[in-house]
C-alpha atoms as a PDB file:
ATOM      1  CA  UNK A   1      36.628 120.921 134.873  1.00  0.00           C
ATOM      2  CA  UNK A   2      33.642 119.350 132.844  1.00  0.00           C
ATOM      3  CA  UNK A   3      35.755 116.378 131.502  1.00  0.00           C
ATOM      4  CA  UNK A   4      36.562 116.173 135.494  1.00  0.00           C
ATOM      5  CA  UNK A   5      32.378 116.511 136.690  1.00  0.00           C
ATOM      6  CA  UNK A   6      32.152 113.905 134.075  1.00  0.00           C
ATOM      7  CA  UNK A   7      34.462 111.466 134.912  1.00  0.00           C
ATOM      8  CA  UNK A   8      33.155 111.960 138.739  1.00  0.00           C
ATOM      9  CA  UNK A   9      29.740 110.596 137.338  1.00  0.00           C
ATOM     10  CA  UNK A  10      30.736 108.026 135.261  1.00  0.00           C
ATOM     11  CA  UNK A  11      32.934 106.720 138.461  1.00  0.00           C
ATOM     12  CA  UNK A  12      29.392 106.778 140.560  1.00  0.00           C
ATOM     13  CA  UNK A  13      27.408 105.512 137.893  1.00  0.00           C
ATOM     14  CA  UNK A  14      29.773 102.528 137.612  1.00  0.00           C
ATOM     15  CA  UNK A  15      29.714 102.008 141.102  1.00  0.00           C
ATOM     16  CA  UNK A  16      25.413 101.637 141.051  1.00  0.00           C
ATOM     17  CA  UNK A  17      25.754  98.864 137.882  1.00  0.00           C
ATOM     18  CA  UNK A  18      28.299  96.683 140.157  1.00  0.00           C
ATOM     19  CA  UNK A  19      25.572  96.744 142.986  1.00  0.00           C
ATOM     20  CA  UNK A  20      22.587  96.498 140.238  1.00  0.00           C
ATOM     21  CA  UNK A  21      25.019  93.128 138.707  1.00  0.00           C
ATOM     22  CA  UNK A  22      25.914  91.725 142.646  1.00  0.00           C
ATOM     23  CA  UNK A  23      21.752  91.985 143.235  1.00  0.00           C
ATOM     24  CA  UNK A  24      20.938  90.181 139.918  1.00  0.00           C
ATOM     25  CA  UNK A  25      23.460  87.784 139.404  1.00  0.00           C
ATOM     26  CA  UNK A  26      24.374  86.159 142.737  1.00  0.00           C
ATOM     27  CA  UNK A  27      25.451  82.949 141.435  1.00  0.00           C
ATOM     28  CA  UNK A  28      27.684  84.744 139.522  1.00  0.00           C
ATOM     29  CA  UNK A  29      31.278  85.377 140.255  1.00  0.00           C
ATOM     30  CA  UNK A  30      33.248  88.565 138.887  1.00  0.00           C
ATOM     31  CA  UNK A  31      36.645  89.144 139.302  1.00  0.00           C
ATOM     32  CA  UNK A  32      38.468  93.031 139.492  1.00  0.00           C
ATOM     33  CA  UNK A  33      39.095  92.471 135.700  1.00  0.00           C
ATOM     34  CA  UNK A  34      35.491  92.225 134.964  1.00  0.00           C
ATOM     35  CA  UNK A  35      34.515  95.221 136.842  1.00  0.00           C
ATOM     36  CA  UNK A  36      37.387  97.213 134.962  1.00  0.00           C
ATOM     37  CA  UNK A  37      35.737  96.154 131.552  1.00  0.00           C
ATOM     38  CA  UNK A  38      32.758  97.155 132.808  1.00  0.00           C
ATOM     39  CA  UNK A  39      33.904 100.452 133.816  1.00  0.00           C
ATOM     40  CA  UNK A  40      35.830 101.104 130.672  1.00  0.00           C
ATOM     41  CA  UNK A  41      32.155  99.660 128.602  1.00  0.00           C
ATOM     42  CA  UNK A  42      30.257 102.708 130.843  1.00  0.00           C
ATOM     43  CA  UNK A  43      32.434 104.969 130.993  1.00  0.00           C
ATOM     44  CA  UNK A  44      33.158 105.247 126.852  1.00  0.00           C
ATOM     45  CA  UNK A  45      29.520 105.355 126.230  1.00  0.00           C
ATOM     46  CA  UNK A  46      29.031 108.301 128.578  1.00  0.00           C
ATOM     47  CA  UNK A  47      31.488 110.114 126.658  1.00  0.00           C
ATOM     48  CA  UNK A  48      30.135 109.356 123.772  1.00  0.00           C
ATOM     49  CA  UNK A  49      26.672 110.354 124.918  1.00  0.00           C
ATOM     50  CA  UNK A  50      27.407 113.028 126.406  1.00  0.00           C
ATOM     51  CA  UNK A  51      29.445 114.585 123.935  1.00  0.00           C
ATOM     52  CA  UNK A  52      27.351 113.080 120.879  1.00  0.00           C
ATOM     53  CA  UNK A  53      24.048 114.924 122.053  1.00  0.00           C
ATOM     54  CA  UNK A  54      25.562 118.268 122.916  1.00  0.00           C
ATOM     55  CA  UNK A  55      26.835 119.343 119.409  1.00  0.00           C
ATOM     56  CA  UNK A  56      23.112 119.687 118.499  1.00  0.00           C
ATOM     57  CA  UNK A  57      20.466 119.545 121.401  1.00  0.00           C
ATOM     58  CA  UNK A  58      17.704 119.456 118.821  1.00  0.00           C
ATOM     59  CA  UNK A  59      17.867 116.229 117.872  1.00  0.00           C
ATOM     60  CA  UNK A  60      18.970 112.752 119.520  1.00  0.00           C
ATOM     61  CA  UNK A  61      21.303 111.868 116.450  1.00  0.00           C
ATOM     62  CA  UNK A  62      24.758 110.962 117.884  1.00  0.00           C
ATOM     63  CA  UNK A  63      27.857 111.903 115.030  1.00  0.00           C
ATOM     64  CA  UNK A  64      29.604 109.162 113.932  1.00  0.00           C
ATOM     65  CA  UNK A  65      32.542 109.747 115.292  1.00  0.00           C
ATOM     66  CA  UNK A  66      33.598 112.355 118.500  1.00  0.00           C
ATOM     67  CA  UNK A  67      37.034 113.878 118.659  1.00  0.00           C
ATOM     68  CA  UNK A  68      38.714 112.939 122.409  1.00  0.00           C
ATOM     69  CA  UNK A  69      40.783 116.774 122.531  1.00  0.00           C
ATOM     70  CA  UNK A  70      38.155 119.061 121.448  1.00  0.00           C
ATOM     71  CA  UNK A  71      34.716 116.629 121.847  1.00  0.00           C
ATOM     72  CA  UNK A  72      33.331 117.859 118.193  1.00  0.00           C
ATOM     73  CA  UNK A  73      31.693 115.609 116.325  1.00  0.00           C
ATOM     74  CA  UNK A  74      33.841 113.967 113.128  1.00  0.00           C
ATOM     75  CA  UNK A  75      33.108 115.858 109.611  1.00  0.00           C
ATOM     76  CA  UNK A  76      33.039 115.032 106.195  1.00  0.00           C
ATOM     77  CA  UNK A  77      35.402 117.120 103.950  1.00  0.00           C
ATOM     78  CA  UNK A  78      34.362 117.805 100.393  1.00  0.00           C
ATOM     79  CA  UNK A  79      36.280 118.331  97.879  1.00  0.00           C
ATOM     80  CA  UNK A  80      35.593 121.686  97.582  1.00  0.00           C
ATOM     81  CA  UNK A  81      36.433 122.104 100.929  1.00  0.00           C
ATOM     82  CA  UNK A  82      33.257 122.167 102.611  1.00  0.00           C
ATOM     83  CA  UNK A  83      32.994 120.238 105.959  1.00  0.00           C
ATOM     84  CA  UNK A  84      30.023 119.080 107.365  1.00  0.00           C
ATOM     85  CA  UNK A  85      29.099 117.360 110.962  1.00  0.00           C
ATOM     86  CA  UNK A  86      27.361 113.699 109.898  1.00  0.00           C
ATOM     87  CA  UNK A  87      25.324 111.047 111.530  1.00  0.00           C
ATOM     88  CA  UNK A  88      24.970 108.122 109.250  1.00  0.00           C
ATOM     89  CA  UNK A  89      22.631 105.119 111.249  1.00  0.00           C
ATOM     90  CA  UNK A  90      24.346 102.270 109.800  1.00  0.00           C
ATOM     91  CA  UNK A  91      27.541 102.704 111.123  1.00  0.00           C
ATOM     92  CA  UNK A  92      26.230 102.923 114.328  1.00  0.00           C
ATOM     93  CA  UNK A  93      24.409  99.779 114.850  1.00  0.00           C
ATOM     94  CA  UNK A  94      26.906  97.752 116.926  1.00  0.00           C
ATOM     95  CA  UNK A  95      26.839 101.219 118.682  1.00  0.00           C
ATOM     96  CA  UNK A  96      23.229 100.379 119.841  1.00  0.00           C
ATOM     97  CA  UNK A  97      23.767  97.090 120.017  1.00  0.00           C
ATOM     98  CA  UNK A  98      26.404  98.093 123.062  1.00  0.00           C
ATOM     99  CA  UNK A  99      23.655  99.974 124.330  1.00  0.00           C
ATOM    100  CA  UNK A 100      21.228  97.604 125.211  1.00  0.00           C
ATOM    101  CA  UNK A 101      24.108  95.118 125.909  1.00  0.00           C
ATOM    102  CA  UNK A 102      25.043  97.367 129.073  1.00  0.00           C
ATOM    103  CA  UNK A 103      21.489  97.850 129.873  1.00  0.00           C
ATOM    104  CA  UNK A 104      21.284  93.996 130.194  1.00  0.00           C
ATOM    105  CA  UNK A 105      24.597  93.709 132.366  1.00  0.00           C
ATOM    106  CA  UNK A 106      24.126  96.892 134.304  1.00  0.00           C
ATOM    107  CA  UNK A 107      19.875  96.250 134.921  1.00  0.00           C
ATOM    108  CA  UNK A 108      19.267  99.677 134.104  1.00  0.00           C
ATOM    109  CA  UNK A 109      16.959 100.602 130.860  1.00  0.00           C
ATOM    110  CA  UNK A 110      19.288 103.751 130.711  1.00  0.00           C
ATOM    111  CA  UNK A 111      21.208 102.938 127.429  1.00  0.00           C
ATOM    112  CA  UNK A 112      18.201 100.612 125.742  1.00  0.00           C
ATOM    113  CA  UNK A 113      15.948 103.371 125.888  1.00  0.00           C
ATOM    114  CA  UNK A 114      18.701 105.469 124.225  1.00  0.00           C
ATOM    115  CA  UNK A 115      19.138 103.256 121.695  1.00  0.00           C
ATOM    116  CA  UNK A 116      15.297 103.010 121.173  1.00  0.00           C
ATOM    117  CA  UNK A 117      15.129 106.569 121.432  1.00  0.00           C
ATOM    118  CA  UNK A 118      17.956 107.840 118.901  1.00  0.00           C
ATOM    119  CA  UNK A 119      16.138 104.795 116.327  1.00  0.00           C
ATOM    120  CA  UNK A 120      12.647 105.855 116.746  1.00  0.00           C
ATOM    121  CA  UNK A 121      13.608 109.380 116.064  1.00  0.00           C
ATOM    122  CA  UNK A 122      15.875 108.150 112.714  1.00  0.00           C
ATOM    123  CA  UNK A 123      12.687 106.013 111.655  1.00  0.00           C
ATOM    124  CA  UNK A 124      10.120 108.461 112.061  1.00  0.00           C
ATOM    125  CA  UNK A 125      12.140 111.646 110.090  1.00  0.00           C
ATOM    126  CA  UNK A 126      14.426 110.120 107.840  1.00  0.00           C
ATOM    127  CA  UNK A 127      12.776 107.093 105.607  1.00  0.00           C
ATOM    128  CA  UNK A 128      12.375 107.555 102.295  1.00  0.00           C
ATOM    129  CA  UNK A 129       8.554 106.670 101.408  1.00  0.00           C
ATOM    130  CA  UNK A 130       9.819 103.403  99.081  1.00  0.00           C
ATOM    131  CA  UNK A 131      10.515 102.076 102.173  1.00  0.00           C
ATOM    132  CA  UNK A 132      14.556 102.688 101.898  1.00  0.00           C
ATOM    133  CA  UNK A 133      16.822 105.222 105.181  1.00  0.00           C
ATOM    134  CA  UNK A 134      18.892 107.589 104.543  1.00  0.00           C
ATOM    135  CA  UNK A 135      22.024 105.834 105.240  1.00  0.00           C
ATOM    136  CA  UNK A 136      24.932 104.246 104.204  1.00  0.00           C
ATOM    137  CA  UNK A 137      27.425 104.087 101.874  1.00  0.00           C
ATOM    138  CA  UNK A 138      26.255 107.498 100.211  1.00  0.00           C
ATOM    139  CA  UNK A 139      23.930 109.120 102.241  1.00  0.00           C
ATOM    140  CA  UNK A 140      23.967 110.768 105.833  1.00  0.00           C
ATOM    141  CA  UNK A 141      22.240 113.288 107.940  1.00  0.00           C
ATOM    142  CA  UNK A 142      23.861 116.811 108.457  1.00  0.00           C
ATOM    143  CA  UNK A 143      23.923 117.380 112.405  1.00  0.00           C
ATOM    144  CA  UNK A 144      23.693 121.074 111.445  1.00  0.00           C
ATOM    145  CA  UNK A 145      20.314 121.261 109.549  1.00  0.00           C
ATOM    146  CA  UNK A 146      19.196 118.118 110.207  1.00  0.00           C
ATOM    147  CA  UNK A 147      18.640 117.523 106.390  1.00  0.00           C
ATOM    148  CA  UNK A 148      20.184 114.368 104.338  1.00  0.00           C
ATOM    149  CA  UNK A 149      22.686 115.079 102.618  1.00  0.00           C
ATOM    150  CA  UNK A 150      24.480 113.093  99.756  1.00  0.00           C
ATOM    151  CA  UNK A 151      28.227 112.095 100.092  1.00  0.00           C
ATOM    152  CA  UNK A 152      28.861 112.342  96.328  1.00  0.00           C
ATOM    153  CA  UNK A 153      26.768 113.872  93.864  1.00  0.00           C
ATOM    154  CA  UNK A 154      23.092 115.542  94.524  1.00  0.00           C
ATOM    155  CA  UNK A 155      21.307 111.921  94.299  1.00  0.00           C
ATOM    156  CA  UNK A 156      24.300 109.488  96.034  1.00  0.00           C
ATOM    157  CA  UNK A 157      22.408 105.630  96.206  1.00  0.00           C
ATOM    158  CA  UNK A 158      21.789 103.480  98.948  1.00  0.00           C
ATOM    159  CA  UNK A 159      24.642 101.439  99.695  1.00  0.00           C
ATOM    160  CA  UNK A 160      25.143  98.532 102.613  1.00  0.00           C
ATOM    161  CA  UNK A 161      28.260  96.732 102.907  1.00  0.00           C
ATOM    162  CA  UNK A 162      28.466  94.626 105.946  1.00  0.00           C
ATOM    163  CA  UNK A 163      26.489  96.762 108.088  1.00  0.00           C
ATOM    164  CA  UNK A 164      24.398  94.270 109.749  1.00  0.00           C
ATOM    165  CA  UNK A 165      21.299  96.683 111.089  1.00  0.00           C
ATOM    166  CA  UNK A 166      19.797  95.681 114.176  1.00  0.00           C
ATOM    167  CA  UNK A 167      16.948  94.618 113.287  1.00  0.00           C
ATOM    168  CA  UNK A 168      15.776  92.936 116.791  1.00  0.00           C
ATOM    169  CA  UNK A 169      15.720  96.197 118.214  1.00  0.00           C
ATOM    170  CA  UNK A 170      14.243  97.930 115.131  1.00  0.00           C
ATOM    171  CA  UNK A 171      11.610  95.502 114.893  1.00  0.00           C
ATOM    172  CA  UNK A 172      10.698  96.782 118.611  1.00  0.00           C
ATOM    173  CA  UNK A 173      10.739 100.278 117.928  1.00  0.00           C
ATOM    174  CA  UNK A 174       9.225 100.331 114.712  1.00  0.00           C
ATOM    175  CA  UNK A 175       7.486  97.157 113.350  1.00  0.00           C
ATOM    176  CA  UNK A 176       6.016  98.012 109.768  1.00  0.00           C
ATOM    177  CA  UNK A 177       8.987 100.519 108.759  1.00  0.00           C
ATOM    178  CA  UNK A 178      11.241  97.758 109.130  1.00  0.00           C
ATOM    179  CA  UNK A 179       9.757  95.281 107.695  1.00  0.00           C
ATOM    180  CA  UNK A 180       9.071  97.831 105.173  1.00  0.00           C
ATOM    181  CA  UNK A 181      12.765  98.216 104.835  1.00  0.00           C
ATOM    182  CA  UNK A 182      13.725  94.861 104.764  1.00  0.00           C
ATOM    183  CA  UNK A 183      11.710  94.071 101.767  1.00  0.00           C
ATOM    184  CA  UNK A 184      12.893  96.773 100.120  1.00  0.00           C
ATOM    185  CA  UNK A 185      15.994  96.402 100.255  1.00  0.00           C
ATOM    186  CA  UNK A 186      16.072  93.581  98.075  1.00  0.00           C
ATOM    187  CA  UNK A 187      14.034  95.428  95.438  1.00  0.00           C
ATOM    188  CA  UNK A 188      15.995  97.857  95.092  1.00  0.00           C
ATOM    189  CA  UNK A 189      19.292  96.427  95.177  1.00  0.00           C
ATOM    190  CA  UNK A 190      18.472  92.531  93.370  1.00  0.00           C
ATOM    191  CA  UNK A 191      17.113  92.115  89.499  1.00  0.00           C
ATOM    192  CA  UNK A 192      14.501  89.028  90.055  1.00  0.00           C
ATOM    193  CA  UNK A 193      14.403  89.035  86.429  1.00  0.00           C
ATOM    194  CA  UNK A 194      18.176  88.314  85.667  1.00  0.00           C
ATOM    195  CA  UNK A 195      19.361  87.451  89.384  1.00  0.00           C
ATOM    196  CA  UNK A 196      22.091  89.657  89.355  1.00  0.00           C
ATOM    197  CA  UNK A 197      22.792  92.149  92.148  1.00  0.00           C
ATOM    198  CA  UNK A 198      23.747  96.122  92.804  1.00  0.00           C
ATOM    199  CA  UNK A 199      25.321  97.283  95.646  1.00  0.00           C
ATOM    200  CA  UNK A 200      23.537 100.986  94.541  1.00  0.00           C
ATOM    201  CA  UNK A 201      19.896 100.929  94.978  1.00  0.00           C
ATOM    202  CA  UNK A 202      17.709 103.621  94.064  1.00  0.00           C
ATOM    203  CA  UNK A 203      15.545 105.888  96.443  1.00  0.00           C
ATOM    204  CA  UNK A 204      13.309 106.003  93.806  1.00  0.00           C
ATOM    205  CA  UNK A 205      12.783 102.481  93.031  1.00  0.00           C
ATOM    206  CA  UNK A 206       8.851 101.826  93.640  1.00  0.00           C
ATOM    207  CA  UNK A 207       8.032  99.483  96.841  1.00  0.00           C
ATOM    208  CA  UNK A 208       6.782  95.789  95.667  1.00  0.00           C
ATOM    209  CA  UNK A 209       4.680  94.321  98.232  1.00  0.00           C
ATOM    210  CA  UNK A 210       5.324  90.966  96.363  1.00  0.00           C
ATOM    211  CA  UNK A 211       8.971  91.263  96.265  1.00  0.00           C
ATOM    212  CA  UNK A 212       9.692  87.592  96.673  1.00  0.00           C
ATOM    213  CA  UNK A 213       6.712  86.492  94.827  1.00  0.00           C
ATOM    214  CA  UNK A 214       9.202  85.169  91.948  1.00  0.00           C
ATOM    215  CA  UNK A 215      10.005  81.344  91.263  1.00  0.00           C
ATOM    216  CA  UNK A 216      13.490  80.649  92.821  1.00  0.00           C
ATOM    217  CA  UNK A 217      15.717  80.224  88.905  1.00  0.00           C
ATOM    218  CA  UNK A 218      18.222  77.846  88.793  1.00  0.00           C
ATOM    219  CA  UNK A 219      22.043  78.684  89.986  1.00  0.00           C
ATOM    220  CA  UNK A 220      23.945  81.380  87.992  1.00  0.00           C
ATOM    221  CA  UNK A 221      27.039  80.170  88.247  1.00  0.00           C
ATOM    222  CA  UNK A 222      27.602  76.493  86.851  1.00  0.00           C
ATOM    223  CA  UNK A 223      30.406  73.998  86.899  1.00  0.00           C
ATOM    224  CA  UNK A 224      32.896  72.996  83.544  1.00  0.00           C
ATOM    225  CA  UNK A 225      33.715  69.202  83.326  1.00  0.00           C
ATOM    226  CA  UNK A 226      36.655  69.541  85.983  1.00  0.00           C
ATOM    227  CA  UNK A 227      34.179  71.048  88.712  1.00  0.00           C
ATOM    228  CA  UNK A 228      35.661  74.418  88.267  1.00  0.00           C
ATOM    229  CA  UNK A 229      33.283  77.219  88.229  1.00  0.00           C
ATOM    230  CA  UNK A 230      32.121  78.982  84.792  1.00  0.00           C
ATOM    231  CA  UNK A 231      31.932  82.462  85.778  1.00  0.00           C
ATOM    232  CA  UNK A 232      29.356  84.609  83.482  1.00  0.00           C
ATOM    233  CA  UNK A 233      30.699  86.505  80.487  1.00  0.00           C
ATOM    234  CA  UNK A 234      29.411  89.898  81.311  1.00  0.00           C
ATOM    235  CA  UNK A 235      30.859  89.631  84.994  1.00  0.00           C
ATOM    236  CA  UNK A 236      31.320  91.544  87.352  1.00  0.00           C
ATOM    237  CA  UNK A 237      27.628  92.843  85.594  1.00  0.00           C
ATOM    238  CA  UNK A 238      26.463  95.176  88.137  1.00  0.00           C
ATOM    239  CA  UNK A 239      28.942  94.883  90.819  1.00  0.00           C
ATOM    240  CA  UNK A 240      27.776  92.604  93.162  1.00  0.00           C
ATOM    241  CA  UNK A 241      30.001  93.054  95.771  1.00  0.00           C
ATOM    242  CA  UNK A 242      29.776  90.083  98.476  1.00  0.00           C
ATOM    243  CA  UNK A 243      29.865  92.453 101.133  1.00  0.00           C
ATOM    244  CA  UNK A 244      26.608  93.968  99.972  1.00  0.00           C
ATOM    245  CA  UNK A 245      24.962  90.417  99.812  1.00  0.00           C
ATOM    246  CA  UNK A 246      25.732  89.814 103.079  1.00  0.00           C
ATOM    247  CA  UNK A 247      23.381  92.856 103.627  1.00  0.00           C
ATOM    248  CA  UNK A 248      20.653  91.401 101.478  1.00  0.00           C
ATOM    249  CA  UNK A 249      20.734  87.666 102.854  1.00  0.00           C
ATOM    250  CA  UNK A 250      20.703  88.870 106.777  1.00  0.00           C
ATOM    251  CA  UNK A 251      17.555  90.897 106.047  1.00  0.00           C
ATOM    252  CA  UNK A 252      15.848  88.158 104.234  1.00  0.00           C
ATOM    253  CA  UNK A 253      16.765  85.847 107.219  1.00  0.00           C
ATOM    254  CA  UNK A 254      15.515  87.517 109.535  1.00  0.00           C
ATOM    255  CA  UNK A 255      12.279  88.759 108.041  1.00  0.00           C
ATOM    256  CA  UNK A 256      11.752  84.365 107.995  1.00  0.00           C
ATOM    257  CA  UNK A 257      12.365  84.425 110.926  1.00  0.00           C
ATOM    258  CA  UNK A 258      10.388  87.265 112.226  1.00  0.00           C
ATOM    259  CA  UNK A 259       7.387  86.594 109.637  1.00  0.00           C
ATOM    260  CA  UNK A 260       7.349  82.420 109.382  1.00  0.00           C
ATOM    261  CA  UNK A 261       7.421  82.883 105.584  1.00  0.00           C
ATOM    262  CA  UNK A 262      10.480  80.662 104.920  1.00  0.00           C
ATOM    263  CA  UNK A 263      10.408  82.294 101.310  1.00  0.00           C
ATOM    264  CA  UNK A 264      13.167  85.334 102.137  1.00  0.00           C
ATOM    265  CA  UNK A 265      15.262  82.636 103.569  1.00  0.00           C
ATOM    266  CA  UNK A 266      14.756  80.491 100.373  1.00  0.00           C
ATOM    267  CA  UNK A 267      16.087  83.848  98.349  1.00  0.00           C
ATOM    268  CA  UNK A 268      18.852  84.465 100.986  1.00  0.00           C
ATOM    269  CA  UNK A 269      20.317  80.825 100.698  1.00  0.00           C
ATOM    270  CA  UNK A 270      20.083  81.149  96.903  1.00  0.00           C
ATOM    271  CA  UNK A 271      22.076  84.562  96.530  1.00  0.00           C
ATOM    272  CA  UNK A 272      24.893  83.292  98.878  1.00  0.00           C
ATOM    273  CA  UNK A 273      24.994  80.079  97.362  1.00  0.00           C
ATOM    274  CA  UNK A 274      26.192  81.585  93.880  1.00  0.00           C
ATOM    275  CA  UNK A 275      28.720  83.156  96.124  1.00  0.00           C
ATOM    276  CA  UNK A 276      30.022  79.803  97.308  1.00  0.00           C
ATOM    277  CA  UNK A 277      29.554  78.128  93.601  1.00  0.00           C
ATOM    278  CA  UNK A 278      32.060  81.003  92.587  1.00  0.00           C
ATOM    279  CA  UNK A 279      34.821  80.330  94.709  1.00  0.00           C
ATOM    280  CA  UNK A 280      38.051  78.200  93.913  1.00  0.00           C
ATOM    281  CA  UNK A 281      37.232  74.667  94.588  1.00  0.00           C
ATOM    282  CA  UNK A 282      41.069  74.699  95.983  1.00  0.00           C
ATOM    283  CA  UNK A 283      41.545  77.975  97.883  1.00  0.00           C
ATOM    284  CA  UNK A 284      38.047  79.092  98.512  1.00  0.00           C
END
């Protein structure tokens, strides 16, 4: 009966963002199989709201994941057993990014103020004071107590891989923790002194308000007489996995572009480009 009360709204609500996109966009043509999308868009993230906030009313966090038979959130199993409901921010981004997408289509604020909402709340309770969240690779938030809680081992790191953080719509809840963040992120996770990289950062790395203060050094890797690439002797080092640099490079691009200071983007260019020095001239 709820799932059916539900699905009754979602049908309505659907029916007010084709009017809301007819009123807008005029000049604008859609076909069945647009409004289907739509409808499929609106009526996933209603689930997903829906179910997400009613595990724990007291806060805004959604779970990572919902399960479609029984709507509890997703859990992650220890090995000794112990289960726990999770919210980690990072995965979510594209989430929130969907969010204010459909606000955009649809006209309504509805789903950008959620987004805005469940970050603001995140931001405000769950940054550690070097600048670094609670998310990631190693660390989450238990929707039970509310209370981080490490994936592996009392102190797990801060790990990104690939996760992309939106920082547009950070940057509008929250201007100074993320720029906070974004700066931080590189000193904790890249050695200015020996230019090598660690996908693990540590929470209790201090904040450097001159973090890119350094002089740019010249390129790690280097080429033999046949224009192959000499890789380092003590690689892989610190694990630098490329996924994590992607992390590192899109945070120091956009705090360029955000700030002016085209020095982050000077450091951005330079990490990737020992990326692209590495690669087999051939293959890539």
């Amino acid at each position: 009966m709820k799932k059916l009360m539900l699905f009754s709204f979602v049908l309505v609500l659907s029916f007010l963002s084709f009017n809301q996109i007819n009123a807008n966009s005029t000049s604008i043509t859609y076909l069945d199989s647009d409004y289907d999308r739509l409808h499929a868009v609106i009526s996933h993230v209603e689930n997903v709201l829906h179910y997400g906030h009613a595990y724990n009313e007291e806060t805004p966090l959604l779970p990572d994941a919902i399960n479609t038979l029984t709507g509890e959130p997703a859990r992650w199993v220890f090995p000794n057993r112990a289960s726990v409901p999770y919210a980690d921010l990072a995965n979510q981004q594209n989430f929130f990014r969907t969010l204010v997408g459909l606000s955009k289509v649809t006209g309504s604020d509805k789903y950008e103020n959620e987004a805005k909402s469940i970050l603001g709340y995140f931001m405000d309770n769950y940054q550690n004071p070097n600048g670094l969240f609670y998310w990631g690779g190693h660390r989450t938030i238990n929707l039970d107590n509310l209370e981080v809680q490490s994936t592996e081992g009392p102190n797990g790191p801060h790990e990104l891989k690939n996760m992309m953080p939106y920082y547009d719509l950070m940057l509008a809840v929250d201007e100074a923790a993320t720029v906070r963040f974004m700066k931080q992120l590189w000193t904790a996770h890249f050695y200015f002194d020996t230019t090598d990289m660690n996908r693990h950062g540590s929470y209790s790395t201090g904040f450097d308000v001159n973090v890119f203060g350094q002089t740019i050094p010249e390129d790690v890797i280097q080429m033999d007489e046949l224009g192959n690439p000499i890789i380092p002797q003590d690689s892989p080092g610190l694990l630098p996995f490329v996924n994590s640099a992607t992390d590192l490079a899109y945070a120091a691009f956009t705090l360029s572009d955000y700030t002016g200071d085209p020095i982050p983007r000077e450091w951005a260019e330079y990490l990737m480009r020992q990326y692209n020095l590495a690669s087999n001239p051939v293959t890539g």
